[in-house]
N, C-alpha and C. Protein backbone atom coordinates (compact mmCIF):
# COMPACT_ATOMS: atom_id res chain seq x y z
N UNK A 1 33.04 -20.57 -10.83
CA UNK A 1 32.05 -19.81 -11.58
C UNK A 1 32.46 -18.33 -11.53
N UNK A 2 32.46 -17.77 -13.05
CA UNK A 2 32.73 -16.33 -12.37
C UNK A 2 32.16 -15.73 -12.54
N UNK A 3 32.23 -14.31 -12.26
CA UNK A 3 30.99 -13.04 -11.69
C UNK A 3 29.57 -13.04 -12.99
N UNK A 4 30.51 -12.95 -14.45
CA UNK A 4 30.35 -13.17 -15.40
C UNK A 4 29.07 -14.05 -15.65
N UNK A 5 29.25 -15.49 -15.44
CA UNK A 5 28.41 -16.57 -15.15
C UNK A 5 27.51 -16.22 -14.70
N UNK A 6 27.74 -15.88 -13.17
CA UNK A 6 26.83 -16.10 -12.12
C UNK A 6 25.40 -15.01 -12.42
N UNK A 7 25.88 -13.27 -13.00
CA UNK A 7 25.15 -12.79 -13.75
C UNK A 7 24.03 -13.53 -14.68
N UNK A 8 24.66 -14.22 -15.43
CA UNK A 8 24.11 -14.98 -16.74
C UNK A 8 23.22 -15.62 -16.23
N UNK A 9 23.74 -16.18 -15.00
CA UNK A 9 22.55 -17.18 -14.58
C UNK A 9 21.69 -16.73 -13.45
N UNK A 10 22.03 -15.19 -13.21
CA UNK A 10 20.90 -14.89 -12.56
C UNK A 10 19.69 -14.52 -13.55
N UNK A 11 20.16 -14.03 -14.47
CA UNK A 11 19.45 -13.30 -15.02
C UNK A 11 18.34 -14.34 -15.93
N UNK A 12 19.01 -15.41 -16.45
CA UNK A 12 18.06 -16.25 -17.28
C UNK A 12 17.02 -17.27 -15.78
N UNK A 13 17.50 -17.04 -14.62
CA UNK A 13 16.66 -17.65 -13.70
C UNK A 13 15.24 -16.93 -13.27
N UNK A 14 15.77 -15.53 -13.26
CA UNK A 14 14.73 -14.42 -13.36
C UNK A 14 13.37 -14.43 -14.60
N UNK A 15 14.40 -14.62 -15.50
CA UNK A 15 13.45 -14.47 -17.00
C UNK A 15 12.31 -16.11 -16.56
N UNK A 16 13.00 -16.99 -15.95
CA UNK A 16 12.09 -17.80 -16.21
C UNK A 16 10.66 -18.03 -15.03
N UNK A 17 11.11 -16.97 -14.08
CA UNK A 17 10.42 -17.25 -12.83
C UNK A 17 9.55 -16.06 -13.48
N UNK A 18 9.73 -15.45 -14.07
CA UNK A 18 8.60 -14.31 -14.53
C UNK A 18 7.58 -14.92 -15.56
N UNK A 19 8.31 -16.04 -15.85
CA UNK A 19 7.12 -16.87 -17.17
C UNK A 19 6.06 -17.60 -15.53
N UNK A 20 6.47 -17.68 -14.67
CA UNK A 20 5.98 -18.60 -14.10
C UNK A 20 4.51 -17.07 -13.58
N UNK A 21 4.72 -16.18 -13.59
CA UNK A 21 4.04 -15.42 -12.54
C UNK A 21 2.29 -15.40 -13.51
N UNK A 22 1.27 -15.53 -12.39
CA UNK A 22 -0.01 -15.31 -13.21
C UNK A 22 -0.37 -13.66 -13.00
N UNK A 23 0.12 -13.12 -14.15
CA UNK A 23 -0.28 -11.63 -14.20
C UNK A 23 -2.02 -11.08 -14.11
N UNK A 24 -2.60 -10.27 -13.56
CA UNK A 24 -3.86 -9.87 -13.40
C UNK A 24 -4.00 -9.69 -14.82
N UNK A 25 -5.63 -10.04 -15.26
CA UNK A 25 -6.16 -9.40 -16.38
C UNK A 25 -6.74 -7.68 -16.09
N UNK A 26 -6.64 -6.83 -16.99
CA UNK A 26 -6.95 -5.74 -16.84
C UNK A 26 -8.32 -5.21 -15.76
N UNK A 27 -9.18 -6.19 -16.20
CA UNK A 27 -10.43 -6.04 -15.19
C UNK A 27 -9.97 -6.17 -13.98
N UNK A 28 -9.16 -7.18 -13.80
CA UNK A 28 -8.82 -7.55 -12.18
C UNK A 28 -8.60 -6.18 -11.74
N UNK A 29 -7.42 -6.05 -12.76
CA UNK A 29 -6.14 -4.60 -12.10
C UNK A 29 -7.15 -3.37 -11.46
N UNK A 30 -8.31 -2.63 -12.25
CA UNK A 30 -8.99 -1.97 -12.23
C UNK A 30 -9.99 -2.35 -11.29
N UNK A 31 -10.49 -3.14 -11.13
CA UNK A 31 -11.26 -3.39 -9.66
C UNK A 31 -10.69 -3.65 -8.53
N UNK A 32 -9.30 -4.19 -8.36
CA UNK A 32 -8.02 -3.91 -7.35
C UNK A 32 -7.92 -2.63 -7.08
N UNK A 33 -7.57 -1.53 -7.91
CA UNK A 33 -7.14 -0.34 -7.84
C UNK A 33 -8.42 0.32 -7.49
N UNK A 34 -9.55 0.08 -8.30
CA UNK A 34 -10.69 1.26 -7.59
C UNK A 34 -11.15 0.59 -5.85
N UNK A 35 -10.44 -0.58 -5.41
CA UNK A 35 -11.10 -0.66 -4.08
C UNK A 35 -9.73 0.06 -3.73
N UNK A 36 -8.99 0.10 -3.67
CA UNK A 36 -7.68 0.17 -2.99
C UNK A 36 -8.03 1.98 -3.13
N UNK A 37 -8.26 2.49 -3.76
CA UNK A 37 -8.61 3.94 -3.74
C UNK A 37 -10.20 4.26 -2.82
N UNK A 38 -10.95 3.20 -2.67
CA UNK A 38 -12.04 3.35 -2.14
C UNK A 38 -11.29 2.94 -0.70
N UNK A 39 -11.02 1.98 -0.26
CA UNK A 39 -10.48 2.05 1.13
C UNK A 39 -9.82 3.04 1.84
N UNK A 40 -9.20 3.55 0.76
CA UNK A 40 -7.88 4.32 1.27
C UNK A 40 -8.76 6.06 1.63
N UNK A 41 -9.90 6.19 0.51
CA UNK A 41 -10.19 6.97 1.27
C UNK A 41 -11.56 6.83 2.47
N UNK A 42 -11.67 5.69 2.65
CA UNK A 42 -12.75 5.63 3.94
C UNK A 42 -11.56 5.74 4.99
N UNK A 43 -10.34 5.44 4.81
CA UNK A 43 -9.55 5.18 6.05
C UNK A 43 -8.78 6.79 6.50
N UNK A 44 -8.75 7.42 5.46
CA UNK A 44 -8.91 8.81 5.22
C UNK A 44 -9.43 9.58 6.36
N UNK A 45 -11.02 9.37 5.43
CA UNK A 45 -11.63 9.95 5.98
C UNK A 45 -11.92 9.98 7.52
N UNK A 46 -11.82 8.40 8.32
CA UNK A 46 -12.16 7.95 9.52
C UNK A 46 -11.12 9.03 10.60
N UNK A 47 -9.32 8.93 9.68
CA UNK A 47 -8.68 8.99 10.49
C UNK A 47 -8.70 10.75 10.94
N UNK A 48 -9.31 11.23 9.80
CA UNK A 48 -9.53 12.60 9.85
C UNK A 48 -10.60 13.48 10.74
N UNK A 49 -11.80 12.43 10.65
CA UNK A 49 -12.86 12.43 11.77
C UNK A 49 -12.33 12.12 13.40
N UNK A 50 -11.12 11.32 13.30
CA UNK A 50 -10.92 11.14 15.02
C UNK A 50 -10.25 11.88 15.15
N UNK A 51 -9.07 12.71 14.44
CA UNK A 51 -8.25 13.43 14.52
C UNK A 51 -9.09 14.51 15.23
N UNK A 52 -9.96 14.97 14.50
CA UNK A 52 -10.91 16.14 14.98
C UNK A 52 -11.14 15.89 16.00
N UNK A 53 -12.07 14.96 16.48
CA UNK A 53 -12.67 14.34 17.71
C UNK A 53 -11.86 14.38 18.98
N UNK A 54 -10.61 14.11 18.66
CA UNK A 54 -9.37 13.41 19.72
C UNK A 54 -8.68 15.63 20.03
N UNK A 55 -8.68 16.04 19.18
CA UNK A 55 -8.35 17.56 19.19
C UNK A 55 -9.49 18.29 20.04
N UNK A 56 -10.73 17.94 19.40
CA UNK A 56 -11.53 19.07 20.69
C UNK A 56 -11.29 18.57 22.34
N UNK A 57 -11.41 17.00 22.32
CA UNK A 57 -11.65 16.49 23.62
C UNK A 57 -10.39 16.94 24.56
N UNK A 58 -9.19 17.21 23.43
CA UNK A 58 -7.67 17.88 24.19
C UNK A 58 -8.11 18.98 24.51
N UNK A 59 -8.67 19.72 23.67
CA UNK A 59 -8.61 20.94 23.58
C UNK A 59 -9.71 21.40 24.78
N UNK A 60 -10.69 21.00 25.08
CA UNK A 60 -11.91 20.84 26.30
C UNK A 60 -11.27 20.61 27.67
N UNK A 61 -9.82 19.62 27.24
CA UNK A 61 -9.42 19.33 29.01
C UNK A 61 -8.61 20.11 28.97
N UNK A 62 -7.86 20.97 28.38
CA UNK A 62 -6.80 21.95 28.66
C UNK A 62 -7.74 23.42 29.26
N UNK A 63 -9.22 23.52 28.64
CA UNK A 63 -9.22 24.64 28.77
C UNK A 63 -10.38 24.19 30.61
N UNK A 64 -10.70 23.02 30.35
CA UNK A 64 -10.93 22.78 31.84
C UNK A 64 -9.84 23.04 32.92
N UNK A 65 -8.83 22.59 32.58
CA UNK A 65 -7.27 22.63 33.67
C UNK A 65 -6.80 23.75 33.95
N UNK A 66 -7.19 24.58 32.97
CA UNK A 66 -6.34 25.40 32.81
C UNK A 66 -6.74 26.90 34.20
C-alpha cells in the first residue's frame, strides 16, 4: 500500500466516521455553553474568595511571627 493509498483511505475513513457523529442541535449548543460560562464563573468566583481568605490568614500569621 502506498503513502498515497493509505492517505486516501484515511481520509474517506474519517469522512465516514463523521457521518456517524450525532451533532448537538443549536438549543443544546447554547444551553451547554451558557452553563459552561455559568460554572466557570461560580468556580471563579469561589477560587477568588479563598484566594483572599487563604492571603489574610498568611498575612495574620506572618504579622503574628513576626
Amino acid at each position: 500500500m502506498t503513502f498515497k493509498d493509505k492517505i486516501t483511505k484515511y481520509w474517506t475513513e474519517t469522512q465516514l466516521e463523521i457521518k456517524k457523529v450525532a451533532w448537538p442541535t443549536r438549543e443544546e449548543m447554547i444551553g451547554s455553553t451558557m452553563a459552561t460560562i455559568v460554572i466557570s464563573l461560580l468556580v471563579a468566583i469561589f477560587i477568588w474568595g479563598a484566594d483572599i481568605g487563604i492571603s489574610k490568614v498568611v498575612i495574620t500569621l506572618f504579622r503574628v511571627l513576626a
